[in-house]
Every structure is written in C-alpha cells, then in structure tokens.
PDB file of N, CA and C in Angstrom:
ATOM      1  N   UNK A   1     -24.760   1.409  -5.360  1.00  0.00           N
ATOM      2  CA  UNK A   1     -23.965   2.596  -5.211  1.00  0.00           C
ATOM      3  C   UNK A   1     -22.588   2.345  -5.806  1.00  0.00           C
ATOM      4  N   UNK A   2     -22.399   3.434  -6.447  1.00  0.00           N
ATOM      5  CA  UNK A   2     -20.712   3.338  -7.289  1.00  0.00           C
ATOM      6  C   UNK A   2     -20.126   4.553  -6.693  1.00  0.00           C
ATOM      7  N   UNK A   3     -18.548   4.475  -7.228  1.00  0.00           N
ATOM      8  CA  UNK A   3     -18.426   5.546  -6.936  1.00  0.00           C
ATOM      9  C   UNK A   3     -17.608   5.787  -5.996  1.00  0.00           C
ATOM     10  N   UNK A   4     -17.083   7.114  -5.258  1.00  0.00           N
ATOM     11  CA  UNK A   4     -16.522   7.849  -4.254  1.00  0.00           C
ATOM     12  C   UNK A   4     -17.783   8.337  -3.595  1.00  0.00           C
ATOM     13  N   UNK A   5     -17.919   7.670  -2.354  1.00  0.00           N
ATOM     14  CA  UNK A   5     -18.976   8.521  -1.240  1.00  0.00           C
ATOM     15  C   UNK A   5     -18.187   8.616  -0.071  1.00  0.00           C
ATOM     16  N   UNK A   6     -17.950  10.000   0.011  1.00  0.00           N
ATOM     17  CA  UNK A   6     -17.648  11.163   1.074  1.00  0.00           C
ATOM     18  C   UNK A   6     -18.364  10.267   2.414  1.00  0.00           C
ATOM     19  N   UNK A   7     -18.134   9.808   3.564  1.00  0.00           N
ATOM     20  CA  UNK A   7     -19.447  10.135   4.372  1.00  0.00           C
ATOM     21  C   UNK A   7     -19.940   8.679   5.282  1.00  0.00           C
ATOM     22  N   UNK A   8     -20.915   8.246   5.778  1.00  0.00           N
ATOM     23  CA  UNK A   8     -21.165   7.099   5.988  1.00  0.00           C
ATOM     24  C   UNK A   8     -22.694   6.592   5.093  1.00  0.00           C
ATOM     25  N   UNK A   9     -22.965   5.935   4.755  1.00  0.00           N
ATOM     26  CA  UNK A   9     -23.538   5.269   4.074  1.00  0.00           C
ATOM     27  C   UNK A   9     -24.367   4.138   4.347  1.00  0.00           C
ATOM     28  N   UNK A  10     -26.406   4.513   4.519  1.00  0.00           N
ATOM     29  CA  UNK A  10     -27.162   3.785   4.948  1.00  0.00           C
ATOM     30  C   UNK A  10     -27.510   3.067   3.628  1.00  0.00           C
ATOM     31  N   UNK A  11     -27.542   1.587   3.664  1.00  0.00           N
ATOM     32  CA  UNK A  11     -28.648   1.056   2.829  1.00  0.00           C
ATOM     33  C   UNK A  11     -29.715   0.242   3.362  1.00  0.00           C
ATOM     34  N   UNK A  12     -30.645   1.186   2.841  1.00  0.00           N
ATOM     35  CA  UNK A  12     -32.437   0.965   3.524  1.00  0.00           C
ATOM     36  C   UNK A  12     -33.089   0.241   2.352  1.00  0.00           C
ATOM     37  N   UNK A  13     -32.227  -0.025   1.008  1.00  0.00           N
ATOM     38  CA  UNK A  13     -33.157  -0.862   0.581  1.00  0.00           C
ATOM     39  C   UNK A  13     -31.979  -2.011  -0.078  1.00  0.00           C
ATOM     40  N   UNK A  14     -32.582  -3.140  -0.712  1.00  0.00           N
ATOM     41  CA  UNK A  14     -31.493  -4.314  -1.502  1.00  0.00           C
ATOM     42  C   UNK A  14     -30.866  -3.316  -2.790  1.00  0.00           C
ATOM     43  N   UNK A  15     -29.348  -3.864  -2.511  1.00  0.00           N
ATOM     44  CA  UNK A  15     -28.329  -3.011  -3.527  1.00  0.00           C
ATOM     45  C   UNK A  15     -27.039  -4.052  -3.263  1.00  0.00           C
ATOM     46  N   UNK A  16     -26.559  -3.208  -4.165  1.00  0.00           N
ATOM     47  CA  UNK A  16     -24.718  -3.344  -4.284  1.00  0.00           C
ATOM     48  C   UNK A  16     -23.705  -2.299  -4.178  1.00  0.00           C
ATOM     49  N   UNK A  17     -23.092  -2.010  -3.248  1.00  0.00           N
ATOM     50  CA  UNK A  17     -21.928  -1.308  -2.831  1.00  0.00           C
ATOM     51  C   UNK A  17     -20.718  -1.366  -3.936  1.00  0.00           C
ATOM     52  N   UNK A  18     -20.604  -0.975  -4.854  1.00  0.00           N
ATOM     53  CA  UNK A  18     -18.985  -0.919  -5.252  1.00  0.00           C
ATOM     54  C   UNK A  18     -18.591   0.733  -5.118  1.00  0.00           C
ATOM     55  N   UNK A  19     -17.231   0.292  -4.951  1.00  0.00           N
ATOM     56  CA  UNK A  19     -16.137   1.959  -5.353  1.00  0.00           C
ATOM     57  C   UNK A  19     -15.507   1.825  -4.312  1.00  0.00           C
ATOM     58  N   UNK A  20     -15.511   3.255  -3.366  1.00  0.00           N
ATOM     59  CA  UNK A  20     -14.766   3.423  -1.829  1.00  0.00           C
ATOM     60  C   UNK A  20     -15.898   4.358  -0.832  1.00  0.00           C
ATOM     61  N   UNK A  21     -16.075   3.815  -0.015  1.00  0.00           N
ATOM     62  CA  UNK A  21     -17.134   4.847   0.597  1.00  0.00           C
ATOM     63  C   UNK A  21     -15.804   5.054   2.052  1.00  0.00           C
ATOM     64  N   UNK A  22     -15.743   6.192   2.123  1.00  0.00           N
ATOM     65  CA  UNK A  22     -15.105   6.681   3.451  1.00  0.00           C
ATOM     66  C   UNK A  22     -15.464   6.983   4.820  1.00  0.00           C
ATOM     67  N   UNK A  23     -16.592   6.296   4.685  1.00  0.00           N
ATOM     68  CA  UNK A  23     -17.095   5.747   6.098  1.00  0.00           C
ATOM     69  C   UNK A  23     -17.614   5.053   6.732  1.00  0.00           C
ATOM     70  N   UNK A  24     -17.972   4.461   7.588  1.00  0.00           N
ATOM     71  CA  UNK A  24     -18.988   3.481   7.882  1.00  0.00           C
ATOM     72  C   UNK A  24     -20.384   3.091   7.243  1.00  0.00           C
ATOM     73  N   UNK A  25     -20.735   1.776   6.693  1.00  0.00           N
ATOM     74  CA  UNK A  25     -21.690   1.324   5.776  1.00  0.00           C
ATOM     75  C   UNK A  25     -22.725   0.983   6.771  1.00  0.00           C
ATOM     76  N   UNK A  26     -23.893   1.271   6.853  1.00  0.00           N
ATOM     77  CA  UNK A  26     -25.266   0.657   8.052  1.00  0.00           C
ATOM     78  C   UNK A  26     -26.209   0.035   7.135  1.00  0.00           C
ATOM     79  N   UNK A  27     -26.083  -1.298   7.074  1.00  0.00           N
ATOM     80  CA  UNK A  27     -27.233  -2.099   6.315  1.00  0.00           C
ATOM     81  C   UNK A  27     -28.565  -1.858   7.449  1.00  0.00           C
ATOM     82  N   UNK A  28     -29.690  -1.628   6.690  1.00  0.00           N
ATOM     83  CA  UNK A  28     -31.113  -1.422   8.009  1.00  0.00           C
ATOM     84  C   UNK A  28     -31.714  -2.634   7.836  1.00  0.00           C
ATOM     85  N   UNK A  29     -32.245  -3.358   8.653  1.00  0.00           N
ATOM     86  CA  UNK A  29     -33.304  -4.372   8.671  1.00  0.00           C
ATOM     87  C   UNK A  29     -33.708  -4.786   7.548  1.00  0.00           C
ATOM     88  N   UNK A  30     -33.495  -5.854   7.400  1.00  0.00           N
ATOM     89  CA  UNK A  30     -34.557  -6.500   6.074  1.00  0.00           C
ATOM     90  C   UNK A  30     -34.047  -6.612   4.469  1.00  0.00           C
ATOM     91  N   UNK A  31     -32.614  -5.686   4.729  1.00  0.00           N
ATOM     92  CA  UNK A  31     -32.165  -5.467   3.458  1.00  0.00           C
ATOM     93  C   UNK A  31     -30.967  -6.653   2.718  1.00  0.00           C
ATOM     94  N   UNK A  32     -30.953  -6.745   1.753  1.00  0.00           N
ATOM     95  CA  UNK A  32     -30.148  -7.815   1.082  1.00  0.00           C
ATOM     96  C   UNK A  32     -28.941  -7.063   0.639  1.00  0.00           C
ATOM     97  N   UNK A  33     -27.654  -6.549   0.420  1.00  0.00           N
ATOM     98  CA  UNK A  33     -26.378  -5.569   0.377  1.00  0.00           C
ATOM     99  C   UNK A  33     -25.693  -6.799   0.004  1.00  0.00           C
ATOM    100  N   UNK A  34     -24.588  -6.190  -1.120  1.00  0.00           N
ATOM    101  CA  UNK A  34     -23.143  -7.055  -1.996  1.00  0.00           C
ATOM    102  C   UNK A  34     -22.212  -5.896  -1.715  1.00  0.00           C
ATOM    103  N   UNK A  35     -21.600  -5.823  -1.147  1.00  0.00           N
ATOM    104  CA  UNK A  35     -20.517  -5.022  -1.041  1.00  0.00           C
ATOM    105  C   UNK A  35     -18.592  -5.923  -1.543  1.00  0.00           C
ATOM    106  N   UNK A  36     -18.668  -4.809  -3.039  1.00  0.00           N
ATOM    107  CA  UNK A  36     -17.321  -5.842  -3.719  1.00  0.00           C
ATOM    108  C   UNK A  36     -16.291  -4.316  -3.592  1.00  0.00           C
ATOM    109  N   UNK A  37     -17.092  -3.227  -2.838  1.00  0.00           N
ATOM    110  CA  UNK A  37     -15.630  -2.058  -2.893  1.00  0.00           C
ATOM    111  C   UNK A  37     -15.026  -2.174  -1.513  1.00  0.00           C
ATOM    112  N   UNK A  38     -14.617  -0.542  -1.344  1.00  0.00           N
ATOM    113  CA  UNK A  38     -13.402  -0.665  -0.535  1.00  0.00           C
ATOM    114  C   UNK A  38     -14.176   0.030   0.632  1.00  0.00           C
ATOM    115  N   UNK A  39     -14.714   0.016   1.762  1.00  0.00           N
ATOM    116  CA  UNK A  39     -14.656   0.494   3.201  1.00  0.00           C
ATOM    117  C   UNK A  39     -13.908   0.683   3.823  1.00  0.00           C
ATOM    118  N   UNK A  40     -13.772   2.301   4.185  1.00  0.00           N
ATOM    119  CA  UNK A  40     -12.921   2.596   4.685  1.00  0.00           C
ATOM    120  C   UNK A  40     -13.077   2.547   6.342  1.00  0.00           C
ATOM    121  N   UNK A  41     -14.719   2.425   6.840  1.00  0.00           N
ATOM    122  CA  UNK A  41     -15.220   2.347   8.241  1.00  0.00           C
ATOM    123  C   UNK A  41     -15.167   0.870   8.482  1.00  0.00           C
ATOM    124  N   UNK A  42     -17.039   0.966   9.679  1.00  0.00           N
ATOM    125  CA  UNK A  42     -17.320  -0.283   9.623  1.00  0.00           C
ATOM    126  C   UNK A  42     -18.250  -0.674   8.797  1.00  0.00           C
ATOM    127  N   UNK A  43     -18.890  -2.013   8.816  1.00  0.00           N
ATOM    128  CA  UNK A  43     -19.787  -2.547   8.459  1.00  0.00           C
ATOM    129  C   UNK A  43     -20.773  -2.905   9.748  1.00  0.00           C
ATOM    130  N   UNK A  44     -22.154  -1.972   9.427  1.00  0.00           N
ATOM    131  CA  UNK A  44     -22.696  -2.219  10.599  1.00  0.00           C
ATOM    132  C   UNK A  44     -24.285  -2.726   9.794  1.00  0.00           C
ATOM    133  N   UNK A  45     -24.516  -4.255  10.241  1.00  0.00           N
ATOM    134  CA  UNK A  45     -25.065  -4.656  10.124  1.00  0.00           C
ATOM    135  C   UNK A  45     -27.045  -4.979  11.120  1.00  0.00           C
ATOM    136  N   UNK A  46     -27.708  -5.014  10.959  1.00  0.00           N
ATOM    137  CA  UNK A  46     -28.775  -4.423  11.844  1.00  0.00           C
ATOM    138  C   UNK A  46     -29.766  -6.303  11.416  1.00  0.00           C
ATOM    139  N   UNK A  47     -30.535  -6.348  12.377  1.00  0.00           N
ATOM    140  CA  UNK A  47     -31.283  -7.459  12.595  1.00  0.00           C
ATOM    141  C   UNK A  47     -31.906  -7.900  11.187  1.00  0.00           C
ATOM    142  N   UNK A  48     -31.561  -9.323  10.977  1.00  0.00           N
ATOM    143  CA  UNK A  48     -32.322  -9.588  10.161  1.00  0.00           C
ATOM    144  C   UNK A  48     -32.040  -9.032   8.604  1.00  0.00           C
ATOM    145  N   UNK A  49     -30.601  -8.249   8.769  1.00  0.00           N
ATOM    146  CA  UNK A  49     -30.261  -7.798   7.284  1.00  0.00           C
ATOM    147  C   UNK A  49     -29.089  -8.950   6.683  1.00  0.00           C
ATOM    148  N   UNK A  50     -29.167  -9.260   5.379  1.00  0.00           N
ATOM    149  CA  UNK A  50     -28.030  -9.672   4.566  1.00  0.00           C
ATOM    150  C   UNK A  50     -27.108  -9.130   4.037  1.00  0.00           C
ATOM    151  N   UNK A  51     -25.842  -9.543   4.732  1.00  0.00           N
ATOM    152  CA  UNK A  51     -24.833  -8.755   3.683  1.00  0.00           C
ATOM    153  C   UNK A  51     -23.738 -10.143   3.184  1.00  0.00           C
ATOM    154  N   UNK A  52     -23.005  -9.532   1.848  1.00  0.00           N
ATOM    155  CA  UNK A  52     -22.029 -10.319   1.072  1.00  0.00           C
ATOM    156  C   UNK A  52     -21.216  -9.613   1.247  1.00  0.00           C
ATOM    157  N   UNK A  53     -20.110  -9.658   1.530  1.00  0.00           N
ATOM    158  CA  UNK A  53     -18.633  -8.921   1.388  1.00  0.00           C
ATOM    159  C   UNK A  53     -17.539  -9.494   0.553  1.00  0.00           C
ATOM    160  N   UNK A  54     -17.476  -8.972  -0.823  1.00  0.00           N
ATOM    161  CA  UNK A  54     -16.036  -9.779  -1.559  1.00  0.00           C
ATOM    162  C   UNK A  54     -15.122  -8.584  -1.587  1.00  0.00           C
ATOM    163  N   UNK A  55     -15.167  -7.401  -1.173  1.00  0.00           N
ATOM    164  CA  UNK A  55     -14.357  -6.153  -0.932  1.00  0.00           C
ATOM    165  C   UNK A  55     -13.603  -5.931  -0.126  1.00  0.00           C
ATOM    166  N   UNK A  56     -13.362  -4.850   0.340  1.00  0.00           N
ATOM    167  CA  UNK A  56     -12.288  -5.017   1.365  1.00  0.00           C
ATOM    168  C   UNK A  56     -12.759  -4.154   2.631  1.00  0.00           C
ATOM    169  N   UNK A  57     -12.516  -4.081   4.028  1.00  0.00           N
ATOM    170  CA  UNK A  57     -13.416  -3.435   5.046  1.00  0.00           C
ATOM    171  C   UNK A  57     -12.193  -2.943   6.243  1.00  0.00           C
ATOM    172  N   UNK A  58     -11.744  -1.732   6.338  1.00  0.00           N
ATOM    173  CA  UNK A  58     -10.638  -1.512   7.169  1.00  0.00           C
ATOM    174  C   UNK A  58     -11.116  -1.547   8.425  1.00  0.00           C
ATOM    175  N   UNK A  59     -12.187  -1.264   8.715  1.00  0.00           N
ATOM    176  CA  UNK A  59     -12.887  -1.425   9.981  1.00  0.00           C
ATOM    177  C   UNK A  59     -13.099  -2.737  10.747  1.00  0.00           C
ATOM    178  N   UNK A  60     -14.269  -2.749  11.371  1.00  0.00           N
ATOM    179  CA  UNK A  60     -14.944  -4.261  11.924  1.00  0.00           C
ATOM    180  C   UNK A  60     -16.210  -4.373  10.952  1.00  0.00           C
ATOM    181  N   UNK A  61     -16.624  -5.748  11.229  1.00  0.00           N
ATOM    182  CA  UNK A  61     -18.178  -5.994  10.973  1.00  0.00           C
ATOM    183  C   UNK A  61     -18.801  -5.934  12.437  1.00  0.00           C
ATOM    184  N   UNK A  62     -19.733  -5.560  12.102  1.00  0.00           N
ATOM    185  CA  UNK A  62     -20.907  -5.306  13.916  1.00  0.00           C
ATOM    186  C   UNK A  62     -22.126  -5.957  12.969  1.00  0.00           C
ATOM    187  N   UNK A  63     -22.104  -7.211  13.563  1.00  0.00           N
ATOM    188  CA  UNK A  63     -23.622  -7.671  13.199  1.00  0.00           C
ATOM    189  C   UNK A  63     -24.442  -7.868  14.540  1.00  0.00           C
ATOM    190  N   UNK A  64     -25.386  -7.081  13.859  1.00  0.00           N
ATOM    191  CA  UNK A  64     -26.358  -6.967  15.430  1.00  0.00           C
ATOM    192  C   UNK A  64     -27.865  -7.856  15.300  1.00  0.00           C
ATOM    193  N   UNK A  65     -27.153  -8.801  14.189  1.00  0.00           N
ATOM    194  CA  UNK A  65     -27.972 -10.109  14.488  1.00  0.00           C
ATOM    195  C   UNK A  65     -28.769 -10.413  12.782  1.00  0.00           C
ATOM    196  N   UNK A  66     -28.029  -9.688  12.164  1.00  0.00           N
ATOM    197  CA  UNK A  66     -28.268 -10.266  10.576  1.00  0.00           C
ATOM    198  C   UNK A  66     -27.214 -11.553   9.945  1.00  0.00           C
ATOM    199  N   UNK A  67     -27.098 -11.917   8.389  1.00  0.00           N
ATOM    200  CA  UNK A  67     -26.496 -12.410   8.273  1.00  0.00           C
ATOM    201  C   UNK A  67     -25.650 -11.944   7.398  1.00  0.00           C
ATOM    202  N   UNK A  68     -23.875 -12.526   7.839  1.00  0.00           N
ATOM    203  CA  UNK A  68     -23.168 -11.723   7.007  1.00  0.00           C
ATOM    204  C   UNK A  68     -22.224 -12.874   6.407  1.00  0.00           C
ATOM    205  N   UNK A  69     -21.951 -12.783   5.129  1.00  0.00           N
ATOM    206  CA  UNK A  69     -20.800 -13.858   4.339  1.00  0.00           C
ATOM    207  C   UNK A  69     -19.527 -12.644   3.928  1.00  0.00           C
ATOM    208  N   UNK A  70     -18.344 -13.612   4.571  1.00  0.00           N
ATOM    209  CA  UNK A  70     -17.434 -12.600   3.791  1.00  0.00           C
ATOM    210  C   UNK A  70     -16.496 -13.461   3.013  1.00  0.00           C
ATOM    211  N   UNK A  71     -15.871 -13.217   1.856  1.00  0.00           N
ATOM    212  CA  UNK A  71     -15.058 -14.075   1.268  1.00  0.00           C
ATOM    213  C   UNK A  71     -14.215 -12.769   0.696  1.00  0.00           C
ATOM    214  N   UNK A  72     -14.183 -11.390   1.725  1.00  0.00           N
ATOM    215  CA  UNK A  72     -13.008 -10.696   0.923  1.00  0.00           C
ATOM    216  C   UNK A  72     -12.142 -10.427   1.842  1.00  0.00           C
ATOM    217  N   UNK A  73     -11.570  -8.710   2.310  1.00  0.00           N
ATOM    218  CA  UNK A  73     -10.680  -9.030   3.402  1.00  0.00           C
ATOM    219  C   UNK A  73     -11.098  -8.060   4.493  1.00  0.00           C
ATOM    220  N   UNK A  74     -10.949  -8.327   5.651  1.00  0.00           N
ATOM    221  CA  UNK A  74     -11.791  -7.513   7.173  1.00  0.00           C
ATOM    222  C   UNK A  74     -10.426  -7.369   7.778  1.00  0.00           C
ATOM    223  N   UNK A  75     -10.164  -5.873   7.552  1.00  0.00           N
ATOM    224  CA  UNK A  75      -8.317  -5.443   8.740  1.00  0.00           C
ATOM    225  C   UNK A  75      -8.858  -5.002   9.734  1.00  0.00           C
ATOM    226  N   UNK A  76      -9.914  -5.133  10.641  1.00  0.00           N
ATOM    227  CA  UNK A  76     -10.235  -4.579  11.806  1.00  0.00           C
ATOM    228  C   UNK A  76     -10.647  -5.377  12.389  1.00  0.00           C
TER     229      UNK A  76
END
C-alpha cells in the first residue's frame, strides 16, 4: 500500500505499508507487513503475524502475540 489512506487499515495478506495512513494499521494472523511510512494510529498486531517497522507510528504497538521488529520511531 502507497499512498494517503483516509481510514484504518487491515492487512490480511504479506505487503508493505509506505505513505501515511491516518489510522490505525491491523496486521491479521499469519501475515508478513514492512511498514517504512507514517502512522498516524496504532499498530495492532494479531497472533502469529510479522511486522517490520522502519517508519514512524504516533500511536502504540499492541502485539497480541505476533512478532514485531522496530528500528524506526514509536511516540506512543
């Protein structure tokens, strides 16, 4: 996903997040996610999903039992 997304934002399958999404991101189960844009929510992470974060996340991360790497910046 690129871009300006209005909204919150599920990814149900393996991708990459760049741009600004203005709301909360929900990785679903099973999925592999690179997120290098800007979040303006949270990052809500779900069992057993992968996420990368080199972007930036004004929110929290909620991992509800996946795995998450961050090497960008988390203000919440």
């Amino acid at each position: 996903m690129r871009g300006m997304h209005a909204g919150d934002l599920v990814m149900d399958r393996d991708g990459r997040v760049s741009g600004m999404i203005a709301g909360d991101v929900i990785v679903k189960s099973g999925c592999d996610v690179r997120i290098s844009g800007m979040i303006a929510g949270d990052v809500i992470v779900e069992p057993d999903a992968s996420v990368r974060i080199s972007g930036m996340v004004s929110g929290r991360i909620v991992d509800h039992g996946g795995r998450v790497r961050v090497s960008g910046m988390v203000r919440g």
